[in-house]
C-alpha atoms as a PDB file:
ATOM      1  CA  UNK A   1    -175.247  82.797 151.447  1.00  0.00           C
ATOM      2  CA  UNK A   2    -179.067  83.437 150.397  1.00  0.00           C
ATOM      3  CA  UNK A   3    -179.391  84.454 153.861  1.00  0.00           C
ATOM      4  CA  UNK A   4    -176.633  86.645 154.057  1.00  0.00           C
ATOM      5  CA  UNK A   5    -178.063  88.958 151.060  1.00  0.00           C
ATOM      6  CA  UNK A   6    -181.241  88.393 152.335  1.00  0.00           C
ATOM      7  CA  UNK A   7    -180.351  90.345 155.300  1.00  0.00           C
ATOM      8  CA  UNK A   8    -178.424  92.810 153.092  1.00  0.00           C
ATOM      9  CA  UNK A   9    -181.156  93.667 150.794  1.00  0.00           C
ATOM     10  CA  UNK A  10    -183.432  93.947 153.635  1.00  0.00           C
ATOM     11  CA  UNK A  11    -181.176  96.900 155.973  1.00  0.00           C
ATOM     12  CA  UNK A  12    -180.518  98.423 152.500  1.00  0.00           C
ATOM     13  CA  UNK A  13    -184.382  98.785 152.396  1.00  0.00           C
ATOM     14  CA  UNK A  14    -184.673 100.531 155.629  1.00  0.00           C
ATOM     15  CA  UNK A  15    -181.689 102.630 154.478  1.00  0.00           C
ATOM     16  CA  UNK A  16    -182.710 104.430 151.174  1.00  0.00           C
ATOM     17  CA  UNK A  17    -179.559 107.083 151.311  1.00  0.00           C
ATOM     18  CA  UNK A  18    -177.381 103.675 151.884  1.00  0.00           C
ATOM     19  CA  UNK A  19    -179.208 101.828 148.674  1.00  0.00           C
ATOM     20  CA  UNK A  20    -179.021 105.310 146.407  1.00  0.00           C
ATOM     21  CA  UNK A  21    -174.665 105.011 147.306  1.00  0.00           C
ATOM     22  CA  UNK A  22    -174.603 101.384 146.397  1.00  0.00           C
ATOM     23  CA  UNK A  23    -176.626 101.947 143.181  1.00  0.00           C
ATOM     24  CA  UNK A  24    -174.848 105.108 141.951  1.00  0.00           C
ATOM     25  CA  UNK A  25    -171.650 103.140 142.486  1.00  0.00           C
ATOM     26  CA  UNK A  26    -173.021 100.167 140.607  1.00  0.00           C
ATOM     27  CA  UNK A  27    -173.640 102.306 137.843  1.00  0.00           C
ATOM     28  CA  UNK A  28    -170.116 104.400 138.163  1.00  0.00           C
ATOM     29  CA  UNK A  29    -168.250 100.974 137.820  1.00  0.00           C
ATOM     30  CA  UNK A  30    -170.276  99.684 135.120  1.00  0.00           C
ATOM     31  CA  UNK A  31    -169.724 102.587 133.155  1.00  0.00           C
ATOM     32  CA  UNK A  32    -166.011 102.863 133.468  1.00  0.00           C
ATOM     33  CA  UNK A  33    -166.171  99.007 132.775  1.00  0.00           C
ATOM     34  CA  UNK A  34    -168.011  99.964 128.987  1.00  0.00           C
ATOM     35  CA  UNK A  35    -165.492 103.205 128.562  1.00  0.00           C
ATOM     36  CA  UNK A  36    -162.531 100.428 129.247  1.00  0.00           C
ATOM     37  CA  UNK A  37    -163.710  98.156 126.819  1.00  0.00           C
ATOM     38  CA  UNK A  38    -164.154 100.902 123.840  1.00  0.00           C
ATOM     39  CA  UNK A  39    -161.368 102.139 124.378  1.00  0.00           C
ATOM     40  CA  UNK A  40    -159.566  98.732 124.302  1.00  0.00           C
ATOM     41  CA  UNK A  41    -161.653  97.753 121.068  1.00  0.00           C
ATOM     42  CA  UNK A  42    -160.158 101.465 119.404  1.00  0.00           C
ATOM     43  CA  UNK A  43    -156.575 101.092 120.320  1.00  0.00           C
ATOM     44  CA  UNK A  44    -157.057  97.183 118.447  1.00  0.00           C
ATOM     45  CA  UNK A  45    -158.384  98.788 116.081  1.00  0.00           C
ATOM     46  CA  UNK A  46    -155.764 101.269 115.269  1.00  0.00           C
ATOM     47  CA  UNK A  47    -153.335  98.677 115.720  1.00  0.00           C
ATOM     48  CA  UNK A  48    -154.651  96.923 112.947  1.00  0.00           C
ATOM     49  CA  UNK A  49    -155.121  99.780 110.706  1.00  0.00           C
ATOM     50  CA  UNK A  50    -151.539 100.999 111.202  1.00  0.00           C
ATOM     51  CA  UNK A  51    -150.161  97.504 110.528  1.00  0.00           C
ATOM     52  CA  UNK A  52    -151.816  97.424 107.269  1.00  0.00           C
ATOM     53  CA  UNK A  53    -150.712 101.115 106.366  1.00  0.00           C
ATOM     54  CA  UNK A  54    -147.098  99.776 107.432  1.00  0.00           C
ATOM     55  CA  UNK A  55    -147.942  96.051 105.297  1.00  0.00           C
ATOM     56  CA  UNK A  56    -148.811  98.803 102.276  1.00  0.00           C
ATOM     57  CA  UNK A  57    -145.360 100.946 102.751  1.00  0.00           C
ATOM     58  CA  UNK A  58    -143.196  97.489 102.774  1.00  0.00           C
ATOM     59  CA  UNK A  59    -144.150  96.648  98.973  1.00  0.00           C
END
């Protein structure tokens, strides 16, 4: 396995356009991976606040 990304790392060296895609995508994903997880953490929280608005309007 070491080898294997060994061998990866070292054509992505020779290959600088190749390494620039892989990074760029790296960062894409872990972007849209962050905007997921706000967005996720907003909706709960909206959720929460509408369930106490409703909790408020039962009494």
């Amino acid at each position: 396995m070491r080898k294997a990304i060994g061998d990866v790392i070292e054509g992505l060296r020779g290959q600088p356009l190749a390494l620039a895609l892989v990074v760029i995508n790296l960062l894409f994903l872990s972007g849209f991976a962050f905007m997921l997880r706000e967005i996720a953490q907003a909706v709960e929280r909206k959720d929460a606040l509408l369930a106490e608005i409703a909790s408020h309007c039962m009494k």
